[in-house]
PDB file of N, CA and C in Angstrom:
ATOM      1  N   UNK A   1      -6.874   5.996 -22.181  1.00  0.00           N
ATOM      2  CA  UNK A   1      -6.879   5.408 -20.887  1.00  0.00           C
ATOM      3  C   UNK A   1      -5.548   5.742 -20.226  1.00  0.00           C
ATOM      4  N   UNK A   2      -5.840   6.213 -18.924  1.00  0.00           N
ATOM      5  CA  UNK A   2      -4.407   6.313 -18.433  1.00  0.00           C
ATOM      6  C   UNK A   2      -4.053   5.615 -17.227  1.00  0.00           C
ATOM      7  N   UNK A   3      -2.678   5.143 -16.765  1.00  0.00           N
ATOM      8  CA  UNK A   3      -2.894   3.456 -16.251  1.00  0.00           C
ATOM      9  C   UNK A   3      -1.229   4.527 -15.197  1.00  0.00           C
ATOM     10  N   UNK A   4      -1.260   4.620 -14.042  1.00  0.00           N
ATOM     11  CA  UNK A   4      -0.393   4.871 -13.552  1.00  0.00           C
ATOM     12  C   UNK A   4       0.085   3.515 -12.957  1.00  0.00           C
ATOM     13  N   UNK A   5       1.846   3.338 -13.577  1.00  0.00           N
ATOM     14  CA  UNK A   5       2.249   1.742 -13.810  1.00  0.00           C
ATOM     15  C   UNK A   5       3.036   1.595 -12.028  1.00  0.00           C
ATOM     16  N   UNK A   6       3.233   2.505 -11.291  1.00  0.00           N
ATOM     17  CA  UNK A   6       2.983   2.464 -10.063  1.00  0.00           C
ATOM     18  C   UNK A   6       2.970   1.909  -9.179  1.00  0.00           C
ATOM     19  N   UNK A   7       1.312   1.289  -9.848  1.00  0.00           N
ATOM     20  CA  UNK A   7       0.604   0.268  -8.899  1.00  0.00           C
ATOM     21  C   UNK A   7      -0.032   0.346  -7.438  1.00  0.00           C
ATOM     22  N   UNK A   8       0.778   1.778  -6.728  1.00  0.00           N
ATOM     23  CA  UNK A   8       0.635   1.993  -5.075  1.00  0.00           C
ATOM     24  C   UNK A   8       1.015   3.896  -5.571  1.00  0.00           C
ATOM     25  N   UNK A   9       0.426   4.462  -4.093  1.00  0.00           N
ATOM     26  CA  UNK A   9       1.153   5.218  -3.937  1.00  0.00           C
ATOM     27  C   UNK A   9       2.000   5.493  -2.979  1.00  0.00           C
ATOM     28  N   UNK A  10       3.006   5.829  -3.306  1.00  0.00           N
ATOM     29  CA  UNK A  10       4.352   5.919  -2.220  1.00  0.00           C
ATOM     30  C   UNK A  10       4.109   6.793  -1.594  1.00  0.00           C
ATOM     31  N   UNK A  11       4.778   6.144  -0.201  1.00  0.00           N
ATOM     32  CA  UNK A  11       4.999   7.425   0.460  1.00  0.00           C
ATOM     33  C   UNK A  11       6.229   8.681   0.079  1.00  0.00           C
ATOM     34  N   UNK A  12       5.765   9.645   0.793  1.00  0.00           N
ATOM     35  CA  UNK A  12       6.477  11.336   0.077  1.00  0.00           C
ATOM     36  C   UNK A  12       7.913  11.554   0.068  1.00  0.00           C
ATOM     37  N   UNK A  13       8.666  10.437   0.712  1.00  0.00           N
ATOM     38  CA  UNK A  13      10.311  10.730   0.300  1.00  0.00           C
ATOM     39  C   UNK A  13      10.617   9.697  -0.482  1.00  0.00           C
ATOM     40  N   UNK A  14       9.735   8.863  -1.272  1.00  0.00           N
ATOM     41  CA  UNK A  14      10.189   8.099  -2.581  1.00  0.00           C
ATOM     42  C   UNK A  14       9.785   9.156  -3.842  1.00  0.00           C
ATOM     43  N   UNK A  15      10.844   8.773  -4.739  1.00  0.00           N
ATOM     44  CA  UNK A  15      11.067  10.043  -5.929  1.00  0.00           C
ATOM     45  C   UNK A  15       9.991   9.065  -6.907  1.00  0.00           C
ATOM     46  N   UNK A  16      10.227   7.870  -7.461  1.00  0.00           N
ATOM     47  CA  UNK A  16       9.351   7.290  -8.151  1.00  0.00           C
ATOM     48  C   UNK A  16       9.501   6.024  -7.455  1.00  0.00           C
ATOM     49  N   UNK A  17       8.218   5.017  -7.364  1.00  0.00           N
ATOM     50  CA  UNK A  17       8.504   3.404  -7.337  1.00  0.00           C
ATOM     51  C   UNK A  17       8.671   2.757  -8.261  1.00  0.00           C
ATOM     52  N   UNK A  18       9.145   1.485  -8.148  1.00  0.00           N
ATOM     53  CA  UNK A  18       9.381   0.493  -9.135  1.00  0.00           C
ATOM     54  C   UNK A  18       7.673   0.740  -9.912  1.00  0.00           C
ATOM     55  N   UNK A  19       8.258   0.413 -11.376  1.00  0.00           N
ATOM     56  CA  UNK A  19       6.936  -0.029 -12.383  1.00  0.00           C
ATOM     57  C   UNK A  19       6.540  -1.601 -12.108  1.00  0.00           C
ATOM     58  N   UNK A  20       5.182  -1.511 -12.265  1.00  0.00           N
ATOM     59  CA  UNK A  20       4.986  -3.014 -12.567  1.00  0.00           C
ATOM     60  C   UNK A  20       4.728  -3.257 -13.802  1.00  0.00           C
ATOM     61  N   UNK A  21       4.513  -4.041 -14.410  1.00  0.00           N
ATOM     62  CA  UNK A  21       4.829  -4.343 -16.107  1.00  0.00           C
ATOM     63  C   UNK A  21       3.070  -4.782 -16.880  1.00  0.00           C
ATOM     64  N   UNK A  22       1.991  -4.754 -15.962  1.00  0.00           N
ATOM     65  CA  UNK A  22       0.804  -4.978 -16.459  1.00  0.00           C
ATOM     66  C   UNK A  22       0.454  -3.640 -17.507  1.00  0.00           C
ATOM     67  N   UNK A  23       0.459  -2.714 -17.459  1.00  0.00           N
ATOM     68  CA  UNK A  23       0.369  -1.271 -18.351  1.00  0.00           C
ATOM     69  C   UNK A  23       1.248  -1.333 -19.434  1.00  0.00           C
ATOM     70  N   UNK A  24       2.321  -2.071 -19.424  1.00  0.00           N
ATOM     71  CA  UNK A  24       3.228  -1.844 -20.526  1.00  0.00           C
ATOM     72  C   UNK A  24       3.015  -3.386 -21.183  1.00  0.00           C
ATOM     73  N   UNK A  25       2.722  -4.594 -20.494  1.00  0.00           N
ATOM     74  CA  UNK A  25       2.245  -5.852 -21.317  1.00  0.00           C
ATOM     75  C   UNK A  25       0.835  -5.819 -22.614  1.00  0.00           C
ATOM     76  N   UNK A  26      -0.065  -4.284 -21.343  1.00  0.00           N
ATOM     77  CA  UNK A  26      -1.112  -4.334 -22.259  1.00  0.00           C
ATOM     78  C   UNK A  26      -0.967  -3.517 -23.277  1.00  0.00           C
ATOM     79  N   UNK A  27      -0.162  -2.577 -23.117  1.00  0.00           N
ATOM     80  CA  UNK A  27       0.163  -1.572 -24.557  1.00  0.00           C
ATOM     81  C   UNK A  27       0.928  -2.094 -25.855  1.00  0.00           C
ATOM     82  N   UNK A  28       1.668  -3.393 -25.287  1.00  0.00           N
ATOM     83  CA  UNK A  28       1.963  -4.212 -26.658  1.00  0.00           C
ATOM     84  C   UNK A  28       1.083  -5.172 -27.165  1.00  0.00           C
ATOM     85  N   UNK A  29       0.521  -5.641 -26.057  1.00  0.00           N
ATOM     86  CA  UNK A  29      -0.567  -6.854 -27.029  1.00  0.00           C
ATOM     87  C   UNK A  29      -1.578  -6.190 -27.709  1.00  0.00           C
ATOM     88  N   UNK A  30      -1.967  -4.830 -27.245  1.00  0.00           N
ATOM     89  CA  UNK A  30      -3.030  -4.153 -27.990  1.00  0.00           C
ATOM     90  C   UNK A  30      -2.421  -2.624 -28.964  1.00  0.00           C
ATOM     91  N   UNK A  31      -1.100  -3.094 -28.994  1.00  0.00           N
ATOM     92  CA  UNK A  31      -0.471  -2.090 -29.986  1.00  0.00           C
ATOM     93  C   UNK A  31      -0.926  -0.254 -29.812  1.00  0.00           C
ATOM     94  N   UNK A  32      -0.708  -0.178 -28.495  1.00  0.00           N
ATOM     95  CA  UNK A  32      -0.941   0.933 -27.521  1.00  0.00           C
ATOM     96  C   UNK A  32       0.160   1.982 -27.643  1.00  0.00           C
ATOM     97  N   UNK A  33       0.515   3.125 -28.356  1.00  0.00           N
ATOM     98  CA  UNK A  33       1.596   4.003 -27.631  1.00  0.00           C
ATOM     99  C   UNK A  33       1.843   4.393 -26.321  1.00  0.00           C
ATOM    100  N   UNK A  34       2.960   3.999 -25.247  1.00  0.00           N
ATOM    101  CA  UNK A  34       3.153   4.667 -24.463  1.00  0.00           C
ATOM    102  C   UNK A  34       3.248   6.025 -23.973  1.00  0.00           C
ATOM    103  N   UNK A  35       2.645   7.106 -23.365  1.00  0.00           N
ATOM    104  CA  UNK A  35       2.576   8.117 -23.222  1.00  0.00           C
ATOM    105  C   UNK A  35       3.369   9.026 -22.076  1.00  0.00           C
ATOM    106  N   UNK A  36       4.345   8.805 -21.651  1.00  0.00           N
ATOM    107  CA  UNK A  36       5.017   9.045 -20.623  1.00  0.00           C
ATOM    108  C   UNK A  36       4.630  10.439 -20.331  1.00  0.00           C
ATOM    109  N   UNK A  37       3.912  10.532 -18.776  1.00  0.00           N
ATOM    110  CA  UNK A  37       3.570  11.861 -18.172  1.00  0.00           C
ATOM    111  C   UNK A  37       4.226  12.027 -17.042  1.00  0.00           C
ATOM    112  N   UNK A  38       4.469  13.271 -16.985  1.00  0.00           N
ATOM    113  CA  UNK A  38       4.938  13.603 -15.200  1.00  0.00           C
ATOM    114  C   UNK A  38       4.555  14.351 -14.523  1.00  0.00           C
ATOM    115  N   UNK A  39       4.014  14.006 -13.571  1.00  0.00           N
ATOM    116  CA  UNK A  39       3.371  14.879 -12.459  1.00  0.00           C
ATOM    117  C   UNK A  39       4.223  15.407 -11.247  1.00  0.00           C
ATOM    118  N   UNK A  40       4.108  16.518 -11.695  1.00  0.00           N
ATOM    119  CA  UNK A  40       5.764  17.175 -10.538  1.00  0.00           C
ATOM    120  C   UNK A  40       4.710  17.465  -9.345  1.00  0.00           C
ATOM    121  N   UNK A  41       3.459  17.881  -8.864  1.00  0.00           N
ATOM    122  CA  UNK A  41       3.301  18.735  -7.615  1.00  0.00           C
ATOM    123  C   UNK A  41       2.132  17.564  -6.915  1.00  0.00           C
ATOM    124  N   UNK A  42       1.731  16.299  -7.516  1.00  0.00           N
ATOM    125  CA  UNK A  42       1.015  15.621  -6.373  1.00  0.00           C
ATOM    126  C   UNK A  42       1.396  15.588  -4.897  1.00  0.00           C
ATOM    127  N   UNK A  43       3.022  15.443  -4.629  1.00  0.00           N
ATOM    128  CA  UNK A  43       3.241  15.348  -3.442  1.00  0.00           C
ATOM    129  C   UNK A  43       3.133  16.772  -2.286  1.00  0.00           C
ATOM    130  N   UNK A  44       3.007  17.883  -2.841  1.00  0.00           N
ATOM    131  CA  UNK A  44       2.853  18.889  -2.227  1.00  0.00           C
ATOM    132  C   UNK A  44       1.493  19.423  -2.067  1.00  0.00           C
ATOM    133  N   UNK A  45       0.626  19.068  -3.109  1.00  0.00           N
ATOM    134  CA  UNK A  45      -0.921  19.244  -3.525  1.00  0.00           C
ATOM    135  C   UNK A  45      -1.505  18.490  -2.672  1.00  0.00           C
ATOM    136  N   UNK A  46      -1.184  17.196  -2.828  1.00  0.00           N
ATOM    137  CA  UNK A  46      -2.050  16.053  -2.171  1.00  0.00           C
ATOM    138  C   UNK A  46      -1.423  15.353  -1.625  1.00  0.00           C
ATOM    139  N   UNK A  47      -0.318  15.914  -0.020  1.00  0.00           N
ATOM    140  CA  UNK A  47       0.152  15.382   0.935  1.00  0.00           C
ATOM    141  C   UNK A  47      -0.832  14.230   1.614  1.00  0.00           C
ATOM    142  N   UNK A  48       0.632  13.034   2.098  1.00  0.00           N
ATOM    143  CA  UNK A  48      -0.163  12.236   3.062  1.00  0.00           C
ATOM    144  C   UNK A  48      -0.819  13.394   4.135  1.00  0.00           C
ATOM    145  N   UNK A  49       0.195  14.352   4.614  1.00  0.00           N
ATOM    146  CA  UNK A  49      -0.398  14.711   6.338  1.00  0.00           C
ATOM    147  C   UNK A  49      -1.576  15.820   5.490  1.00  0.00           C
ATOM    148  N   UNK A  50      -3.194  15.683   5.850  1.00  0.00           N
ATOM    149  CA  UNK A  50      -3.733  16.484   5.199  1.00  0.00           C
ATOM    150  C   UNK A  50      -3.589  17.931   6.059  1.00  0.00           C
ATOM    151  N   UNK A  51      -2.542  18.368   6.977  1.00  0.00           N
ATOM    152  CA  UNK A  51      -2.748  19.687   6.947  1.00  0.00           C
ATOM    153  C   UNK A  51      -1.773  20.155   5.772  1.00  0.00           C
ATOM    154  N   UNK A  52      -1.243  19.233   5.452  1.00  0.00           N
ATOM    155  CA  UNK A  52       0.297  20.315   4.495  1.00  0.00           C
ATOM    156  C   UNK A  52      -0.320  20.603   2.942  1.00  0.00           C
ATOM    157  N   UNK A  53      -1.614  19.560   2.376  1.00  0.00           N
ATOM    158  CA  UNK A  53      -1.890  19.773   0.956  1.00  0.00           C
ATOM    159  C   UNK A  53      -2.584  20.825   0.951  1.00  0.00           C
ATOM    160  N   UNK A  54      -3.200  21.198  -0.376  1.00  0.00           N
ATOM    161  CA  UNK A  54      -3.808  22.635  -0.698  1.00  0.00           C
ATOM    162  C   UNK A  54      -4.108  22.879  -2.416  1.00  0.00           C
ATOM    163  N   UNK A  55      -4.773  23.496  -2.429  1.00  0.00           N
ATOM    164  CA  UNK A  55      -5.040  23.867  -3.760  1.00  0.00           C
ATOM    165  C   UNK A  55      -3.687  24.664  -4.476  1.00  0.00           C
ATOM    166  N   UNK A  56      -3.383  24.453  -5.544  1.00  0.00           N
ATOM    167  CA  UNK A  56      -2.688  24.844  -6.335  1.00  0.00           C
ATOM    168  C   UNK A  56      -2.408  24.442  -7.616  1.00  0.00           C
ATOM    169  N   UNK A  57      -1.404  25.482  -8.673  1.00  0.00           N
ATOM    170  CA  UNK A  57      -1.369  25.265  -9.948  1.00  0.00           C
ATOM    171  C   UNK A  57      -0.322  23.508  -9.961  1.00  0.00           C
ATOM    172  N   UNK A  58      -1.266  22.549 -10.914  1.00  0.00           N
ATOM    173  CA  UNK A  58      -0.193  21.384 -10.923  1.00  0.00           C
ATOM    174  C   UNK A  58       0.445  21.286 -12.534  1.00  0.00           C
ATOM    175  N   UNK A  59       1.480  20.728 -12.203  1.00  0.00           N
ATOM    176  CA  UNK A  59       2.417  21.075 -13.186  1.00  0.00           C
ATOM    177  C   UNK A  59       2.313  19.475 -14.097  1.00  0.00           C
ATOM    178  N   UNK A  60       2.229  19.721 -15.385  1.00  0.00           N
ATOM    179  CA  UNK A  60       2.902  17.920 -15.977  1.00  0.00           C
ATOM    180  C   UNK A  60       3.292  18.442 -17.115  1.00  0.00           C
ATOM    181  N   UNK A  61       4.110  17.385 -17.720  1.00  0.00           N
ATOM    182  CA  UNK A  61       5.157  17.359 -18.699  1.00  0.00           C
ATOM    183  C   UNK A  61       4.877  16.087 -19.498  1.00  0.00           C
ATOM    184  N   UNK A  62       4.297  16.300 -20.768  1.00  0.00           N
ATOM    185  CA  UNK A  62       3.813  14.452 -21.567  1.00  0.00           C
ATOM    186  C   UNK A  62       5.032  14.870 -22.761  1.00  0.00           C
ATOM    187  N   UNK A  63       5.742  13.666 -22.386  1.00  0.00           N
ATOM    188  CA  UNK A  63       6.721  13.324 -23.489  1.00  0.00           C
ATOM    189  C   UNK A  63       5.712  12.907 -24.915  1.00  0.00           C
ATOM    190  N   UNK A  64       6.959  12.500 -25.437  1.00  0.00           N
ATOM    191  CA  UNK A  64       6.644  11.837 -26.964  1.00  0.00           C
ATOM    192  C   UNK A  64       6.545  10.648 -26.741  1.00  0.00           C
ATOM    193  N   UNK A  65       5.339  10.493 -27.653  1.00  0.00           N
ATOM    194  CA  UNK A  65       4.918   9.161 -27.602  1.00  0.00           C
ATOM    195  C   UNK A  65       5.717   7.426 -28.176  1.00  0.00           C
ATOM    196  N   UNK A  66       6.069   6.557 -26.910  1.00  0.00           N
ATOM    197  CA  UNK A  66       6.602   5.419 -27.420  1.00  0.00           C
ATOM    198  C   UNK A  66       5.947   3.941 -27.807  1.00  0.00           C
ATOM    199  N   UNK A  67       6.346   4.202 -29.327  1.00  0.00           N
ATOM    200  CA  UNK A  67       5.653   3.171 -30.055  1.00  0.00           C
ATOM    201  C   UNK A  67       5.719   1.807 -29.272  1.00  0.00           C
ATOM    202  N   UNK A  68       4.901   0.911 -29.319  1.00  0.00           N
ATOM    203  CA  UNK A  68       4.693  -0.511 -29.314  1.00  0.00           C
ATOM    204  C   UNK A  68       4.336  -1.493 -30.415  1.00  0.00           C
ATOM    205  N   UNK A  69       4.523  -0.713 -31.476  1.00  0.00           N
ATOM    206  CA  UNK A  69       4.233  -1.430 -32.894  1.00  0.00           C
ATOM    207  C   UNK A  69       5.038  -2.359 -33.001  1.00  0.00           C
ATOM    208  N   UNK A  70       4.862  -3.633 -33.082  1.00  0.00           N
ATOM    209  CA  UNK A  70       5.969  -4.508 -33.975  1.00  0.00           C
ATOM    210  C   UNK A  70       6.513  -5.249 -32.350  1.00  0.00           C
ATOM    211  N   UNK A  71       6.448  -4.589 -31.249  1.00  0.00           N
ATOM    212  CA  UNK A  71       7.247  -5.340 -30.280  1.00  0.00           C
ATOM    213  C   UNK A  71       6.691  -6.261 -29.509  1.00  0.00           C
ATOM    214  N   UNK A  72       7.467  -7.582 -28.956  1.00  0.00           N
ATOM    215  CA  UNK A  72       7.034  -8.683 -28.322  1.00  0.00           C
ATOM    216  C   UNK A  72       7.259  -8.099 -27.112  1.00  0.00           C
ATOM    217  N   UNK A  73       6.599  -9.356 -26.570  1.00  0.00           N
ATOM    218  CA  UNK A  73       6.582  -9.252 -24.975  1.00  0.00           C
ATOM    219  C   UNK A  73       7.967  -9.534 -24.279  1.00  0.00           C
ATOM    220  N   UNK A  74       8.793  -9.964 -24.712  1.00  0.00           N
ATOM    221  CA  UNK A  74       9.897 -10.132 -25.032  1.00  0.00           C
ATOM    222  C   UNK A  74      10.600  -8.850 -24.932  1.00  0.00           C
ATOM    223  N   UNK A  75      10.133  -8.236 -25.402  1.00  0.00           N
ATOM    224  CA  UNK A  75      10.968  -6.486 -25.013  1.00  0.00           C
ATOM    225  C   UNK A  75      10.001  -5.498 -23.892  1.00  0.00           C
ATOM    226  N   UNK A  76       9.297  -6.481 -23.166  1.00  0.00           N
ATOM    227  CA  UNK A  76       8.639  -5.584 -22.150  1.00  0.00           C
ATOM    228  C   UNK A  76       9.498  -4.694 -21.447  1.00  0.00           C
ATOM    229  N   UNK A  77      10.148  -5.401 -20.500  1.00  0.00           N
ATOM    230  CA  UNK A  77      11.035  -4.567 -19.069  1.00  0.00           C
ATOM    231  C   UNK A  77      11.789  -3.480 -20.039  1.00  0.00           C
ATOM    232  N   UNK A  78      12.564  -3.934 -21.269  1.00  0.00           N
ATOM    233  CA  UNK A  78      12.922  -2.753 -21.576  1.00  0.00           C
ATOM    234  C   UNK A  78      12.519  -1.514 -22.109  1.00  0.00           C
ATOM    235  N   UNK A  79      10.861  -1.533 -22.191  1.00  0.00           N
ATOM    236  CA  UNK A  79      10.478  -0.240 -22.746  1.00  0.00           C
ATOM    237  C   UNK A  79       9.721   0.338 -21.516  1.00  0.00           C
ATOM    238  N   UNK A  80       9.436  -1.167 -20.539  1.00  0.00           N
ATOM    239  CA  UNK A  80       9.035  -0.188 -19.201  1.00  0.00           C
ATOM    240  C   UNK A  80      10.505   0.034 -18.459  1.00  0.00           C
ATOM    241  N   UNK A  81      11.864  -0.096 -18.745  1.00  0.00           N
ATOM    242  CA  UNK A  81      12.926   0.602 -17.798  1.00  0.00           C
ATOM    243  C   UNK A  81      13.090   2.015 -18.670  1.00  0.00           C
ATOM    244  N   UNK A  82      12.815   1.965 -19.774  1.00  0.00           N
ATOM    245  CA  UNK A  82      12.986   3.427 -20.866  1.00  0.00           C
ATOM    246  C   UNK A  82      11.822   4.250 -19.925  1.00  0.00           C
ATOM    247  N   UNK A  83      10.493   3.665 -19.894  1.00  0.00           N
ATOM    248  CA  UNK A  83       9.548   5.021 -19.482  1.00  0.00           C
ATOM    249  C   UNK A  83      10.145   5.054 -18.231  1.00  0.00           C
ATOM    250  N   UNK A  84      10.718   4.397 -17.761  1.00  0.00           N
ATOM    251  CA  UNK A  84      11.010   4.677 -16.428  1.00  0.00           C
ATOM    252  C   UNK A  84      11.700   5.783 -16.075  1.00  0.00           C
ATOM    253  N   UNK A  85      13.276   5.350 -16.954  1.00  0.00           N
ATOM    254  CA  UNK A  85      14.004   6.407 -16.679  1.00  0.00           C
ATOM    255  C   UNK A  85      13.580   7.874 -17.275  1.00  0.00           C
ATOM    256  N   UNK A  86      12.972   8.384 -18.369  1.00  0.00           N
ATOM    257  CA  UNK A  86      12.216   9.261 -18.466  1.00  0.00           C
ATOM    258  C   UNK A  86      11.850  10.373 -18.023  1.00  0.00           C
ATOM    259  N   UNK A  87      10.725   9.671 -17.013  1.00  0.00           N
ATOM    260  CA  UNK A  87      10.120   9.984 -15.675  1.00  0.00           C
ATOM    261  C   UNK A  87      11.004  10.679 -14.360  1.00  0.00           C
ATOM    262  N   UNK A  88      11.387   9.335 -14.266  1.00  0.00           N
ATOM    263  CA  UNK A  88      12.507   9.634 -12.468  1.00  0.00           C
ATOM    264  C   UNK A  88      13.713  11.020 -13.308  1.00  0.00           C
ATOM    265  N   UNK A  89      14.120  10.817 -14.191  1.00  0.00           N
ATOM    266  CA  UNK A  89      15.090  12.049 -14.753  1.00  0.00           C
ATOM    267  C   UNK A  89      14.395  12.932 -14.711  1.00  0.00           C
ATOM    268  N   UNK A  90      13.432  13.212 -15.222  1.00  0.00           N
ATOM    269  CA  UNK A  90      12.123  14.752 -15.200  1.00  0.00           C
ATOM    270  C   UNK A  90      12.295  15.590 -13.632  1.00  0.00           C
ATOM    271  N   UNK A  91      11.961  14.088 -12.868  1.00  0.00           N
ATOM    272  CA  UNK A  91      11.728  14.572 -11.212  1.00  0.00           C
ATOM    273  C   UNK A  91      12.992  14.947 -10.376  1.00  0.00           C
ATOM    274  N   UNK A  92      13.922  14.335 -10.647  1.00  0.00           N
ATOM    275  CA  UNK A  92      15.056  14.508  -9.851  1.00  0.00           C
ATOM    276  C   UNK A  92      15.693  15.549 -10.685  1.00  0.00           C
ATOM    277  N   UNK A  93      15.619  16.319 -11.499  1.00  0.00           N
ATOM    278  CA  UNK A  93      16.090  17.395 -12.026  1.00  0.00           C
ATOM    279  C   UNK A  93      15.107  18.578 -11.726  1.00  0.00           C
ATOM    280  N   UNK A  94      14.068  18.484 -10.856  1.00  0.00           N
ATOM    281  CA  UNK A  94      12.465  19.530 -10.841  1.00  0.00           C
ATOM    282  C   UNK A  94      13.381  19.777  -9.584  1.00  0.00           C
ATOM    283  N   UNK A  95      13.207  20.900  -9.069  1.00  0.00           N
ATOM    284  CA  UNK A  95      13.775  21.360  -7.513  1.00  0.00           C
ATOM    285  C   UNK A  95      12.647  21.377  -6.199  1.00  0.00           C
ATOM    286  N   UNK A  96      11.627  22.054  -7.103  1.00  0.00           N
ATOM    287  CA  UNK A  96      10.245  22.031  -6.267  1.00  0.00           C
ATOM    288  C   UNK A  96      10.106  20.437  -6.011  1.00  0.00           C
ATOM    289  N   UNK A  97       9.691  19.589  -6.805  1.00  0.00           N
ATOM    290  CA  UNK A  97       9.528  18.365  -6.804  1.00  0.00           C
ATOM    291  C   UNK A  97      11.014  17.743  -5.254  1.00  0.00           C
ATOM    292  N   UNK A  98      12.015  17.882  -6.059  1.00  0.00           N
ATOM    293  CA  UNK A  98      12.675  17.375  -4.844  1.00  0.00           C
ATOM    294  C   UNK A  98      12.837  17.705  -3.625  1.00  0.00           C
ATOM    295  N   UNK A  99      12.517  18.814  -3.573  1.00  0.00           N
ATOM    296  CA  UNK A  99      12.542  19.770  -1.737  1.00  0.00           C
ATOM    297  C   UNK A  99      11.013  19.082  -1.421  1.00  0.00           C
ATOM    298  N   UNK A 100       9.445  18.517  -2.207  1.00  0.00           N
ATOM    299  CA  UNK A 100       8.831  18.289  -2.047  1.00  0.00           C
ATOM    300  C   UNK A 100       8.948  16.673  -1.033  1.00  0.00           C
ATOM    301  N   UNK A 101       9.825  16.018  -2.271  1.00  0.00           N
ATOM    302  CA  UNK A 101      10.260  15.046  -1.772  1.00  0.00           C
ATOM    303  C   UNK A 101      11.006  14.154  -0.403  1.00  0.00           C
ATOM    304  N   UNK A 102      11.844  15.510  -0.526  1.00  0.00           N
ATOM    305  CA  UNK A 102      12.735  15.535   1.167  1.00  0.00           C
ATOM    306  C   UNK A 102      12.321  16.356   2.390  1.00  0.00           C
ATOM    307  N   UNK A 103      11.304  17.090   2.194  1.00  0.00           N
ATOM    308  CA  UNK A 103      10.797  17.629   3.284  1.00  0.00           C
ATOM    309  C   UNK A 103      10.765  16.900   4.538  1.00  0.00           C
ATOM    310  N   UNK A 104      10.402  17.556   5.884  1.00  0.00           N
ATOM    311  CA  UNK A 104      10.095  17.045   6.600  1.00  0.00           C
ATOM    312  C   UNK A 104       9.205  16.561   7.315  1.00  0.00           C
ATOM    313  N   UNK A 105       8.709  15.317   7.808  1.00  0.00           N
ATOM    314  CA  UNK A 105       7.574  14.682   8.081  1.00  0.00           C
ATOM    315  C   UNK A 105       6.594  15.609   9.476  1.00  0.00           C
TER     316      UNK A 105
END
C-alpha cells in the first residue's frame, strides 16, 4: 500500500509539505516498514497550468526500508521527521526538480 503522508498536493514552488503522521501511526501499530520514495518529475509532468505538463520519462528513487518493529507511538514524529528529511534532501539536491520548483508561474 502506498500512502503519500502529504495529505494535499502543493502547489509547484513548495519543495515538500509538512507530513501528517496518520501513515506513519499506521505503520507502527501494524508493524509496517516505511518505504521512503521520491518522485523528482510530478511537478513538471503533471503541472497545475495544464498547458506546461506532458508526457515524459519519471524519475523515483526508493530508499531502504525503515523498520517499525518494536517502536511506540511514542517515537512517531521522529521516524516521520527521519522520512522526512530523506525525501526533501533527495529533492533539493535534484536540479531538474528544483528549476521545476522555481519556475515561473
Amino acid at each position: 500500500m502506498a500512502i503519500f503522508p502529504e495529505g494535499l498536493v502543493p502547489t509547484e514552488d513548495v519543495i515538500l509539505a509538512p507530513f501528517k503522521k496518520g501513515a506513519f501511526s499506521l505503520a507502527i501499530e501494524f508493524d509496517m516498514p516505511i518505504v521512503p520514495q521520491v518522485y523528482f518529475d510530478c511537478k513538471r509532468l503533471f503541472s497545475w497550468d495544464f498547458l506546461k505538463g506532458g508526457p515524459g520519462v519519471f524519475r523515483v528513487r526508493q530508499h531502504q526500508f525503515i523498520t517499525t518493529k518494536e517502536l511506540s507511538i511514542s517515537e512517531m514524529e521522529n521516524i516521520k521527521d527521519t522520512t522526512f528529511d530523506i525525501i526533501y534532501t533527495d529533492l533539493t539536491q535534484d536540479t531538474k526538480y528544483m528549476k521545476d520548483t522555481h519556475r515561473t508561474k
